[in-house]
PDB file of N, CA and C in Angstrom:
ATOM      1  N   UNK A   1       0.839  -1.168   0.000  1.00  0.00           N
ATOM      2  CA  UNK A   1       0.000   0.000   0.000  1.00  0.00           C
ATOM      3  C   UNK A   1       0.888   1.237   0.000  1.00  0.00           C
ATOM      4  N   UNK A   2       0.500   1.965  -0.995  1.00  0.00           N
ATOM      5  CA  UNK A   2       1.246   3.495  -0.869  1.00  0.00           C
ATOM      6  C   UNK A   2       0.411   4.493  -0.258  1.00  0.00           C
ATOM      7  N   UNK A   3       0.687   5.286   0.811  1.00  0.00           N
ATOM      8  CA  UNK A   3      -0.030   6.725   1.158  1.00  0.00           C
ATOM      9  C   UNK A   3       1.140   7.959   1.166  1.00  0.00           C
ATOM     10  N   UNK A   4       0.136   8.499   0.391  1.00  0.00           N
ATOM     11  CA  UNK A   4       0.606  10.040   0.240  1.00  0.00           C
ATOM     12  C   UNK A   4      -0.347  10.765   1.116  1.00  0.00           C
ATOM     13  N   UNK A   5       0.597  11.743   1.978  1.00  0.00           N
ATOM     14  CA  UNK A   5      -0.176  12.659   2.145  1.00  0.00           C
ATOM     15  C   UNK A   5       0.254  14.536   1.362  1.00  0.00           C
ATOM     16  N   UNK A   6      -0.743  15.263   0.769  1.00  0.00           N
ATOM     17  CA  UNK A   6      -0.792  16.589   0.568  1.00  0.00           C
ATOM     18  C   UNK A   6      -1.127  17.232   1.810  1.00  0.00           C
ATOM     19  N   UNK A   7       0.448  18.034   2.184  1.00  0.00           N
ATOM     20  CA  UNK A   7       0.408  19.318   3.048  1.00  0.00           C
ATOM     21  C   UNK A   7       0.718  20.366   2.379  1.00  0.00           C
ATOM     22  N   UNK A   8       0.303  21.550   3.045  1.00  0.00           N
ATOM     23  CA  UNK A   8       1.058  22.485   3.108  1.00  0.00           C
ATOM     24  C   UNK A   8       2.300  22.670   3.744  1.00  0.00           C
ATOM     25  N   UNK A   9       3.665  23.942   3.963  1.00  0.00           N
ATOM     26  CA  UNK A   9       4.535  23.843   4.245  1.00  0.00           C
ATOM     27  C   UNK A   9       4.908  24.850   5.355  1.00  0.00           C
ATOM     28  N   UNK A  10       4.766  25.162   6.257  1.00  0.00           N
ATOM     29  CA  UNK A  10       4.869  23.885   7.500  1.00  0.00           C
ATOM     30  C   UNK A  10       3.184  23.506   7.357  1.00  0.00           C
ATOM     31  N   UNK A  11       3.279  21.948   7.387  1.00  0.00           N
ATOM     32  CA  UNK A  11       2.341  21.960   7.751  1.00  0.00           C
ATOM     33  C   UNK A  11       1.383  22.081   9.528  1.00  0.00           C
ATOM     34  N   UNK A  12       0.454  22.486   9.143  1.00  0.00           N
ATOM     35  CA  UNK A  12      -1.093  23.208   9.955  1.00  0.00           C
ATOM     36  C   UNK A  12      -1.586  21.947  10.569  1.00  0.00           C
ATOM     37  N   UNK A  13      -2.866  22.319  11.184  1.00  0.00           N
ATOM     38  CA  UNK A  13      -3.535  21.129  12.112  1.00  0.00           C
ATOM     39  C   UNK A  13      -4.079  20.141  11.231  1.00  0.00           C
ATOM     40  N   UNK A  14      -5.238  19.761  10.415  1.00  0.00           N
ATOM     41  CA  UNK A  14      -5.437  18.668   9.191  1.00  0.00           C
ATOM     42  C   UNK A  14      -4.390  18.259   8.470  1.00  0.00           C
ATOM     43  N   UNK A  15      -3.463  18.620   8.006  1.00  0.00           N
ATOM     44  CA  UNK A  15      -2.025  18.325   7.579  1.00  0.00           C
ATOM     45  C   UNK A  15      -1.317  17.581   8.706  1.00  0.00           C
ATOM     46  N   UNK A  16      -0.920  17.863   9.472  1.00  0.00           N
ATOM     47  CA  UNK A  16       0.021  17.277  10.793  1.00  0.00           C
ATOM     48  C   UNK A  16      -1.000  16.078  11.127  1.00  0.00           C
ATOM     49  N   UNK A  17      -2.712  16.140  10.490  1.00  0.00           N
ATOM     50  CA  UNK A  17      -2.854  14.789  11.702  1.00  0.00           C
ATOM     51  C   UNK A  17      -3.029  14.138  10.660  1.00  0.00           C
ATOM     52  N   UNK A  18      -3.140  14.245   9.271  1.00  0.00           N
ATOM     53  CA  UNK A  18      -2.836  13.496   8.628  1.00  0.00           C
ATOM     54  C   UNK A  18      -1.762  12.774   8.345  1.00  0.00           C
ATOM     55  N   UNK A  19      -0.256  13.365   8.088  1.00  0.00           N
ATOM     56  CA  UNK A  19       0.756  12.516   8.284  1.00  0.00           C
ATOM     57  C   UNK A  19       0.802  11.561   9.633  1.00  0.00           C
ATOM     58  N   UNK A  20       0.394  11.880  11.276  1.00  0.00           N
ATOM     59  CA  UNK A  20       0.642  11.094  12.070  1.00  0.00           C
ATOM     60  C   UNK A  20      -0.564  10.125  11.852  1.00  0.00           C
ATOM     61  N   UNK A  21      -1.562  10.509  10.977  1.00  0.00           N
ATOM     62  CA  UNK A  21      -2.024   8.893  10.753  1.00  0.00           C
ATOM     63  C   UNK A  21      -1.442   8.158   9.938  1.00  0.00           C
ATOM     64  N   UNK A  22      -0.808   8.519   8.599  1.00  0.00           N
ATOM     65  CA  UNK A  22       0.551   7.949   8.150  1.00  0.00           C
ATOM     66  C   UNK A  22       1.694   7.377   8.231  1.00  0.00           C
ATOM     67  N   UNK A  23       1.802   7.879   9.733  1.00  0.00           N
ATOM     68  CA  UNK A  23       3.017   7.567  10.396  1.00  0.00           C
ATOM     69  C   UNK A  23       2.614   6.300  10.991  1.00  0.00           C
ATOM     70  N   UNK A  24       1.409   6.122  11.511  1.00  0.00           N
ATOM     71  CA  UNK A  24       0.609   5.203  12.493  1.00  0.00           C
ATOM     72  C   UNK A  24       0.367   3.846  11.008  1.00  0.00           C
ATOM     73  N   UNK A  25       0.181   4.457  10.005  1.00  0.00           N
ATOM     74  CA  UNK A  25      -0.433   3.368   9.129  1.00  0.00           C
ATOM     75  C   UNK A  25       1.003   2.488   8.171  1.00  0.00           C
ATOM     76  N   UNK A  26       1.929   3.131   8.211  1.00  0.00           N
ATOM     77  CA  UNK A  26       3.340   2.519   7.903  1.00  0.00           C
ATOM     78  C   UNK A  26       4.205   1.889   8.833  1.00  0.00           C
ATOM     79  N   UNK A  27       3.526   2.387  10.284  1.00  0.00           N
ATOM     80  CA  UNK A  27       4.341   1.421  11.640  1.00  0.00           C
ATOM     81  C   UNK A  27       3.729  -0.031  11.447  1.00  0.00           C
ATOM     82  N   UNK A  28       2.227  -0.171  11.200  1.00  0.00           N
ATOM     83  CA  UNK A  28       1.359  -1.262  11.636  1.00  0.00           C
ATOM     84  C   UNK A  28       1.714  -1.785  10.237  1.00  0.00           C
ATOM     85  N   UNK A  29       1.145  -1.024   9.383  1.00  0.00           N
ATOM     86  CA  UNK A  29       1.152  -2.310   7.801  1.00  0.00           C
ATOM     87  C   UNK A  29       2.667  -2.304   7.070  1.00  0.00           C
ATOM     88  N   UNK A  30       3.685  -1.625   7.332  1.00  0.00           N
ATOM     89  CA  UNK A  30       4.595  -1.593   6.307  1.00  0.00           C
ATOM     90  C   UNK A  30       4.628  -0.510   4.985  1.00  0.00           C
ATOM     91  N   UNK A  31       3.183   0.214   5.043  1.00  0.00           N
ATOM     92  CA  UNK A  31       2.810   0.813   3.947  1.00  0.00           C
ATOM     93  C   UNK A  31       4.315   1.891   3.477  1.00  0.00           C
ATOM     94  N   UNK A  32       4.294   2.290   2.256  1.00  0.00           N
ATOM     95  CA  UNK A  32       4.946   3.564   2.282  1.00  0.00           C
ATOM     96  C   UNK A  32       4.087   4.473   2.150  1.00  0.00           C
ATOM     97  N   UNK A  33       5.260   5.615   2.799  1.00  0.00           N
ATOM     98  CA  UNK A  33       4.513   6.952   2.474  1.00  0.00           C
ATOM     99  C   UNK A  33       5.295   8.284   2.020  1.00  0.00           C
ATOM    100  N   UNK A  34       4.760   8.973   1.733  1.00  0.00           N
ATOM    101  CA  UNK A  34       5.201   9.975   1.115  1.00  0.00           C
ATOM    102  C   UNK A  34       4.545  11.092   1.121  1.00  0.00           C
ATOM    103  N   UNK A  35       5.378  12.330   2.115  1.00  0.00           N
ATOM    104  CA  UNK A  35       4.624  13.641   1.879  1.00  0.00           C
ATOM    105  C   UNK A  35       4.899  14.556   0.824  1.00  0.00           C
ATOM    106  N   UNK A  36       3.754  14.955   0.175  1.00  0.00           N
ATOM    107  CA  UNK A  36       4.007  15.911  -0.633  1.00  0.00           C
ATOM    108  C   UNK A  36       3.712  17.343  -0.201  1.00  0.00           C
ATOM    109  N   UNK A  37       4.212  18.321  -0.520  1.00  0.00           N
ATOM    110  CA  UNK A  37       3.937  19.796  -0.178  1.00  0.00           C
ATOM    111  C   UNK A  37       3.527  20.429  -0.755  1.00  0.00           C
ATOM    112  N   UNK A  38       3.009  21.222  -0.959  1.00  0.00           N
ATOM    113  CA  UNK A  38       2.267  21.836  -1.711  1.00  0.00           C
ATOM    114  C   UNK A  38       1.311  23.574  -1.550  1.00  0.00           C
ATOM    115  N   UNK A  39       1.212  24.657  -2.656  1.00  0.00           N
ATOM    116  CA  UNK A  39       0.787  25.995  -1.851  1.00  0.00           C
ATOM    117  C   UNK A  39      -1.239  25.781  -2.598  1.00  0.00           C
ATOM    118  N   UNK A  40      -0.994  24.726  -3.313  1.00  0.00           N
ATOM    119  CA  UNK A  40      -2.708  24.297  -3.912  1.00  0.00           C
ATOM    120  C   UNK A  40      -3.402  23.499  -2.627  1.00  0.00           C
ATOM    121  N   UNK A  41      -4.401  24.753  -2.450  1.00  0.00           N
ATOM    122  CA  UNK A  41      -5.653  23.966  -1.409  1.00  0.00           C
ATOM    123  C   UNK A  41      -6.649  23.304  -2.274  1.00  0.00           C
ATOM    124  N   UNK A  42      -6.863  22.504  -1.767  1.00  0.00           N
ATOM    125  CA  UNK A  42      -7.830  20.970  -2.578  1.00  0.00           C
ATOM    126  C   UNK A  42      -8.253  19.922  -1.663  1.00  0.00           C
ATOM    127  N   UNK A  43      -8.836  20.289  -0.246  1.00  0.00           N
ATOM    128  CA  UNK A  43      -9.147  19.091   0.508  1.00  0.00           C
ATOM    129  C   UNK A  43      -9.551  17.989   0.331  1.00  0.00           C
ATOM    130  N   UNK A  44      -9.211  16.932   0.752  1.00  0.00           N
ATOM    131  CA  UNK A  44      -9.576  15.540   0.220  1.00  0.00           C
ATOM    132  C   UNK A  44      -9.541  15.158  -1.003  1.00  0.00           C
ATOM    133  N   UNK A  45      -8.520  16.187  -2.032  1.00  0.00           N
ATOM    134  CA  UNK A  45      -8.315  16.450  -3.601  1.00  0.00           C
ATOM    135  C   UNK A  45      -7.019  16.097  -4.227  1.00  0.00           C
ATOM    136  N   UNK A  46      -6.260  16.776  -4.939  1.00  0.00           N
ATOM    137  CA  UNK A  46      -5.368  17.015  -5.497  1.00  0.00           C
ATOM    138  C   UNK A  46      -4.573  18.529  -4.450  1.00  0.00           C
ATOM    139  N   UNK A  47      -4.533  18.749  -3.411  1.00  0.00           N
ATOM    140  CA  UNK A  47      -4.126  19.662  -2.560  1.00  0.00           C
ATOM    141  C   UNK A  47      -4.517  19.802  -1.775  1.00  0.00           C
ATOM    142  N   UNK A  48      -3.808  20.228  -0.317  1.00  0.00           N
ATOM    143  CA  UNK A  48      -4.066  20.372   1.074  1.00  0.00           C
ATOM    144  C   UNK A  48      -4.898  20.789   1.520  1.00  0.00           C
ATOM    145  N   UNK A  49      -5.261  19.552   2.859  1.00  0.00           N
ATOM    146  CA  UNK A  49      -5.087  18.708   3.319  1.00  0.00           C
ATOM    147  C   UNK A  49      -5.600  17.592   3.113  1.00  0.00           C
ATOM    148  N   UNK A  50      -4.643  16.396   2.429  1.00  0.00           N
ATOM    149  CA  UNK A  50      -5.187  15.137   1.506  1.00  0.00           C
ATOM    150  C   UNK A  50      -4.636  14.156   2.252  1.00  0.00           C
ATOM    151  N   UNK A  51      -4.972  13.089   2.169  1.00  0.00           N
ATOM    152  CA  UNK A  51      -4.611  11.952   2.835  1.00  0.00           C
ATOM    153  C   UNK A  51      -4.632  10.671   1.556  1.00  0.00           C
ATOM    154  N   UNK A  52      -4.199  10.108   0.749  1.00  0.00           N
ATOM    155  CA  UNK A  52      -4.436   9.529  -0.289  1.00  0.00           C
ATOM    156  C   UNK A  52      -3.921   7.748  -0.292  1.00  0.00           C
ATOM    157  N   UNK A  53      -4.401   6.987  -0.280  1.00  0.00           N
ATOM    158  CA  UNK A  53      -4.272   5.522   0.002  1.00  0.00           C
ATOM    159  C   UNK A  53      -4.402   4.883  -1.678  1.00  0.00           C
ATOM    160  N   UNK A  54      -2.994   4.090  -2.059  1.00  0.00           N
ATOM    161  CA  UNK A  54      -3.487   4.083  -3.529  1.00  0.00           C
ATOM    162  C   UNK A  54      -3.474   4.617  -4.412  1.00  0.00           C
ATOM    163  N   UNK A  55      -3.344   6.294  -4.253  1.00  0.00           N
ATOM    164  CA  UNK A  55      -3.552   7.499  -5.536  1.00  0.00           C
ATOM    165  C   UNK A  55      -5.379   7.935  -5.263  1.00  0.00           C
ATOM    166  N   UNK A  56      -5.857   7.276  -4.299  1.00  0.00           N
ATOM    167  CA  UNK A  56      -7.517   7.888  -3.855  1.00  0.00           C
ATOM    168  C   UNK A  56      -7.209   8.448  -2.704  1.00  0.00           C
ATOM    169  N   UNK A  57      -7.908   9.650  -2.940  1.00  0.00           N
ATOM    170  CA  UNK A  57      -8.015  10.810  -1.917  1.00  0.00           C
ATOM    171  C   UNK A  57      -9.172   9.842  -1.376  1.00  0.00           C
ATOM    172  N   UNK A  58      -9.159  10.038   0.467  1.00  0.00           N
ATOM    173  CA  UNK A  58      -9.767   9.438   1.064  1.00  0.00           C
ATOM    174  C   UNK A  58     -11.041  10.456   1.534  1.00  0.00           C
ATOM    175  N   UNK A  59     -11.714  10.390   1.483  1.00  0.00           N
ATOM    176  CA  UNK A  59     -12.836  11.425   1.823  1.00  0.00           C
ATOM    177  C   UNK A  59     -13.459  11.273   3.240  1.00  0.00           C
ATOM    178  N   UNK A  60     -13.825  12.027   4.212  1.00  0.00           N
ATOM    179  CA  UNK A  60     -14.444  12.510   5.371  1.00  0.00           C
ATOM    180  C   UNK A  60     -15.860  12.443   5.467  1.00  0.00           C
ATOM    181  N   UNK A  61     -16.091  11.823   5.838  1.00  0.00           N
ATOM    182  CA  UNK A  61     -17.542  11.339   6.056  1.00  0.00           C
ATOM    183  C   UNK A  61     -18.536  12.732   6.388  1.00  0.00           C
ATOM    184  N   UNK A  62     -17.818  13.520   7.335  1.00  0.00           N
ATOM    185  CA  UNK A  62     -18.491  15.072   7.587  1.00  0.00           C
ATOM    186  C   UNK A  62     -18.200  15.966   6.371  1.00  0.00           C
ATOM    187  N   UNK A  63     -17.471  15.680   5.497  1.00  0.00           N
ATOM    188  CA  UNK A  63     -16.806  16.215   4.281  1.00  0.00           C
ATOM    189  C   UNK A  63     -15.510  17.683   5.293  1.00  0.00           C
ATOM    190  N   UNK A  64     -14.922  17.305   6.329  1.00  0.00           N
ATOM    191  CA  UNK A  64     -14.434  18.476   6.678  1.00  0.00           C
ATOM    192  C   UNK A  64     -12.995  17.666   7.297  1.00  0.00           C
ATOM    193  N   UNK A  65     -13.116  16.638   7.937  1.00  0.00           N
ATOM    194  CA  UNK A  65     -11.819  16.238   8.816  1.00  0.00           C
ATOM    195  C   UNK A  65     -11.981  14.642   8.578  1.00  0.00           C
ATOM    196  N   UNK A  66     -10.925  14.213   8.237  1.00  0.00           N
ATOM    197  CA  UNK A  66     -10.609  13.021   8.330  1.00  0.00           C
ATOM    198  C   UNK A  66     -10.397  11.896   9.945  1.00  0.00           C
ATOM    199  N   UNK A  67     -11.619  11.060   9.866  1.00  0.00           N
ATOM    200  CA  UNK A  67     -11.307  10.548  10.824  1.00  0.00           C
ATOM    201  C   UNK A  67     -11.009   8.760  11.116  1.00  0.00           C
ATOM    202  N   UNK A  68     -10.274   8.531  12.138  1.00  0.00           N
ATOM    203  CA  UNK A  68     -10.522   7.205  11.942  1.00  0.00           C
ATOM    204  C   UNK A  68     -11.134   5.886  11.149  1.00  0.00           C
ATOM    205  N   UNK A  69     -12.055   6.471  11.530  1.00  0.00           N
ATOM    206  CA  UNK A  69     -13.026   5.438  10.556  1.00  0.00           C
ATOM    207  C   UNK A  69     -13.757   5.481   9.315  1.00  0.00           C
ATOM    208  N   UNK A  70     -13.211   6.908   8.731  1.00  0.00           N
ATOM    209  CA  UNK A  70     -12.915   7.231   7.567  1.00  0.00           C
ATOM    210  C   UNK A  70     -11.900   6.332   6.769  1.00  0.00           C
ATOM    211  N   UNK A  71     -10.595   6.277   7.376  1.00  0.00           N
ATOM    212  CA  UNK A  71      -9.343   5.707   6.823  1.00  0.00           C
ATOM    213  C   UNK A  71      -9.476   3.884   7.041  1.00  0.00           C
ATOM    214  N   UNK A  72     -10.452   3.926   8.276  1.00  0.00           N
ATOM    215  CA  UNK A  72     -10.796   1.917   8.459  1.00  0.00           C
ATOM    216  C   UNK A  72     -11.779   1.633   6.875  1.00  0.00           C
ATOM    217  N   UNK A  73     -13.039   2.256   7.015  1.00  0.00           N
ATOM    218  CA  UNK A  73     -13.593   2.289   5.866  1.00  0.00           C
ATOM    219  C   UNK A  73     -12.838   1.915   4.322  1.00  0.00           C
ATOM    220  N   UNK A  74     -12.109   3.234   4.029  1.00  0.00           N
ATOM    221  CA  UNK A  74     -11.138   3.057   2.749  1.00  0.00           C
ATOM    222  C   UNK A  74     -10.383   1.829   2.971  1.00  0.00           C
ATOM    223  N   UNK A  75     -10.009   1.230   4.087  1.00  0.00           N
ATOM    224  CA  UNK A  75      -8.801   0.388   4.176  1.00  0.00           C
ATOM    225  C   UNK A  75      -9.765  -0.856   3.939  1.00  0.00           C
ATOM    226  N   UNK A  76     -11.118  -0.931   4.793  1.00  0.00           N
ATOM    227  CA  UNK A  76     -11.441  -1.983   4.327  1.00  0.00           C
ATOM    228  C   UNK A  76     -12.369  -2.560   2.815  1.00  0.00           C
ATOM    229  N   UNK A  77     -12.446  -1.347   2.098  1.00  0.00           N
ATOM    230  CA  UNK A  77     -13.006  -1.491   0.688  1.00  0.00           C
ATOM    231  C   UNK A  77     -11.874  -1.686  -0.135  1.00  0.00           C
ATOM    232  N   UNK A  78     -10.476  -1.996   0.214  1.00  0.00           N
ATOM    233  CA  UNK A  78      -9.235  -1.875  -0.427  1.00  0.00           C
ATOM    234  C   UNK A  78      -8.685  -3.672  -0.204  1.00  0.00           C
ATOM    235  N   UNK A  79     -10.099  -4.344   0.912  1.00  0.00           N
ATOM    236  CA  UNK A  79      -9.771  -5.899   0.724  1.00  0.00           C
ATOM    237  C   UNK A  79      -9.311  -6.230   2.442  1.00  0.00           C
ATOM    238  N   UNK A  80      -8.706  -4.682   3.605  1.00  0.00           N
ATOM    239  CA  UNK A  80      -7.974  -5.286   4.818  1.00  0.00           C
ATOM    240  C   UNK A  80      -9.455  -5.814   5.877  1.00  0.00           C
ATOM    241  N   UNK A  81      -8.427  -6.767   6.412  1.00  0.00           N
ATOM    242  CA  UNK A  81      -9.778  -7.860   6.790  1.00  0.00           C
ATOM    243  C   UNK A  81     -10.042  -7.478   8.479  1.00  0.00           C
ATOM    244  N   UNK A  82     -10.979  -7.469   8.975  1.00  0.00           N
ATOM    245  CA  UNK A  82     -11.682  -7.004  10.203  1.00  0.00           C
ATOM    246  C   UNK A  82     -10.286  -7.245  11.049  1.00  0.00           C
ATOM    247  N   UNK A  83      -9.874  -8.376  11.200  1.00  0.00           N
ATOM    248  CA  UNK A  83      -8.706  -8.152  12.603  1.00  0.00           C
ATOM    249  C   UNK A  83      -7.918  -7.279  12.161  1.00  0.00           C
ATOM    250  N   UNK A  84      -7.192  -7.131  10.787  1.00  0.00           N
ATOM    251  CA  UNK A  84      -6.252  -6.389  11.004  1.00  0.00           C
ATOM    252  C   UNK A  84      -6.575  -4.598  10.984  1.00  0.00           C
ATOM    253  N   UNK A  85      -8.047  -4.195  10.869  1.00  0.00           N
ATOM    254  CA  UNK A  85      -8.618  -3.261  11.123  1.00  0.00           C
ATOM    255  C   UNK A  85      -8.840  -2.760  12.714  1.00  0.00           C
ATOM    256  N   UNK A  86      -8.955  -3.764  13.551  1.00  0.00           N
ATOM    257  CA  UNK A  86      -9.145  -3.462  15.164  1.00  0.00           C
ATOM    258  C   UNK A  86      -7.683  -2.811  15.517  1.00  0.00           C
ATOM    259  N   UNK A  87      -6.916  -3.152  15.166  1.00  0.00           N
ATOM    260  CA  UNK A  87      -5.488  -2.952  15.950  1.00  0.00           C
ATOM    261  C   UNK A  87      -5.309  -1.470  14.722  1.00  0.00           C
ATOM    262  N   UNK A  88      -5.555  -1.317  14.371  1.00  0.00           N
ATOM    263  CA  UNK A  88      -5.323   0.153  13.332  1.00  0.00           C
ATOM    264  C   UNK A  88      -6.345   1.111  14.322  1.00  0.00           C
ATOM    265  N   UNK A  89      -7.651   0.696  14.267  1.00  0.00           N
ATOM    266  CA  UNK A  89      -8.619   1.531  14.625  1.00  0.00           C
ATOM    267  C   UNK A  89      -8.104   2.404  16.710  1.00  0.00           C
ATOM    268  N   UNK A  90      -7.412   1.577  16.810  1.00  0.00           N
ATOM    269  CA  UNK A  90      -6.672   2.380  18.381  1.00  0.00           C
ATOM    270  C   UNK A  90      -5.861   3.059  18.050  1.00  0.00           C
ATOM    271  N   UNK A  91      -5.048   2.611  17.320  1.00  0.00           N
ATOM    272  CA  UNK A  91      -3.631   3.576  16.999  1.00  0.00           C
ATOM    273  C   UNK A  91      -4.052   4.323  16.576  1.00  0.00           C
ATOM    274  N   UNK A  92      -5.209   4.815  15.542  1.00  0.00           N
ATOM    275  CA  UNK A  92      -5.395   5.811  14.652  1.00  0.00           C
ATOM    276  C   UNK A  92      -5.576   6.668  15.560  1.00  0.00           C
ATOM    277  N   UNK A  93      -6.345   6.374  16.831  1.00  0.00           N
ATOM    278  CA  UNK A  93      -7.119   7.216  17.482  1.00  0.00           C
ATOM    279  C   UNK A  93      -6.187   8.324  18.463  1.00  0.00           C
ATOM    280  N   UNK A  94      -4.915   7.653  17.990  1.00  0.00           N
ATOM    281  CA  UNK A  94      -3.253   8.684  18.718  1.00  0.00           C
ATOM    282  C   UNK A  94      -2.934  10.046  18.499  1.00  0.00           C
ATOM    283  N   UNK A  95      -2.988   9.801  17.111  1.00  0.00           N
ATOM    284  CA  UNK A  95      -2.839  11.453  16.329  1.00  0.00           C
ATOM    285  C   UNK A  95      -3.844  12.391  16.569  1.00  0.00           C
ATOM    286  N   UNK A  96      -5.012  12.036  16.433  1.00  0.00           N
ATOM    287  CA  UNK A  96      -6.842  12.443  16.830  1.00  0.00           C
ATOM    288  C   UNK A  96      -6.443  13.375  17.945  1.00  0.00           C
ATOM    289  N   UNK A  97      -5.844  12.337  19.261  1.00  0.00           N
ATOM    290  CA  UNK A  97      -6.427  12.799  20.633  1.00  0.00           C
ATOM    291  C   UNK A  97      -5.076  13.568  20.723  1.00  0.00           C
ATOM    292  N   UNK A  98      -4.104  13.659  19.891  1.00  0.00           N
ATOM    293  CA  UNK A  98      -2.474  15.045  19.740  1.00  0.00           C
ATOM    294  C   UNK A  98      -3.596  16.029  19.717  1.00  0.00           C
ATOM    295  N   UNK A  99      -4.197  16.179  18.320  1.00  0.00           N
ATOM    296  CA  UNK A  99      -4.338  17.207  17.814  1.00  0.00           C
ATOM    297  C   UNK A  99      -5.371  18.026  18.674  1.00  0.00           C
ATOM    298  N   UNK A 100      -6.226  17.201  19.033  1.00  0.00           N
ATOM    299  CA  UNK A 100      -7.630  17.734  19.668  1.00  0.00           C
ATOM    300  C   UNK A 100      -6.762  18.511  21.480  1.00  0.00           C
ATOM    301  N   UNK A 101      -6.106  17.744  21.713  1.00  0.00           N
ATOM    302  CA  UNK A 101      -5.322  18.228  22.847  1.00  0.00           C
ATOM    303  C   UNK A 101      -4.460  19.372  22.700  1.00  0.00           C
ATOM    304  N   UNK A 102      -3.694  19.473  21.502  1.00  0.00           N
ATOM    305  CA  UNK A 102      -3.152  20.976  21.169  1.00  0.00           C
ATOM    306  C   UNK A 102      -4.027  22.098  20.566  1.00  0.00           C
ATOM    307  N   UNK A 103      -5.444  21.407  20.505  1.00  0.00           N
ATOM    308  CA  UNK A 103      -6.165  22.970  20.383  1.00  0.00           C
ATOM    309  C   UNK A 103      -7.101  23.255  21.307  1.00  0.00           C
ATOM    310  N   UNK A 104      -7.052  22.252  22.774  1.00  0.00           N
ATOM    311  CA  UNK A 104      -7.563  22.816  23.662  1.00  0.00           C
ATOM    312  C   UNK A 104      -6.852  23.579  24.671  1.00  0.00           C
TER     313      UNK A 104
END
């Protein structure tokens, strides 16, 4: 599995928790990843803040923030099978509770 993520440079809060779900999804599966940078805004697009599994921009169920079970969803229409989805679905939830904690 390849994930890219589209940030901006430095990246901002949706950018940063997107790579640490990246970071979280290449510890557990092996995936690669690769950030790209970028000054084109295009959420869930071709520009920041993208999260992309495959070359598919992963889309947000609220259409605004990528969450967990946004990225279980994509992972599991991509074939990954319920166990190895439980042990993703905690870790994911790492970066989440960074971000939500640095903007309270």
């Amino acid at each position: 599995m390849e994930i890219q993520v589209i940030s901006q440079h430095p990246p901002g809060g949706r950018c940063a928790l997107y790579a640490g779900y990246a970071e979280v999804l290449a510890r557990l599966s092996g995936a690669r990843v690769e950030v790209a940078f970028t000054t084109h805004r295009d959420a869930h697009g071709n520009g920041y803040p993208s999260l992309l599994l495959d070359g598919a921009a992963v889309p947000p169920a609220d259409g605004v923030i990528l969450m967990p079970a946004d990225i279980l969803a994509a992972l599991s229409i991509q074939g990954l099978d319920g166990e190895s989805l439980i042990g993703l679905a905690e870790a994911l939830e790492a970066p989440l509770e960074r971000m939500l904690e640095g903007a309270g």
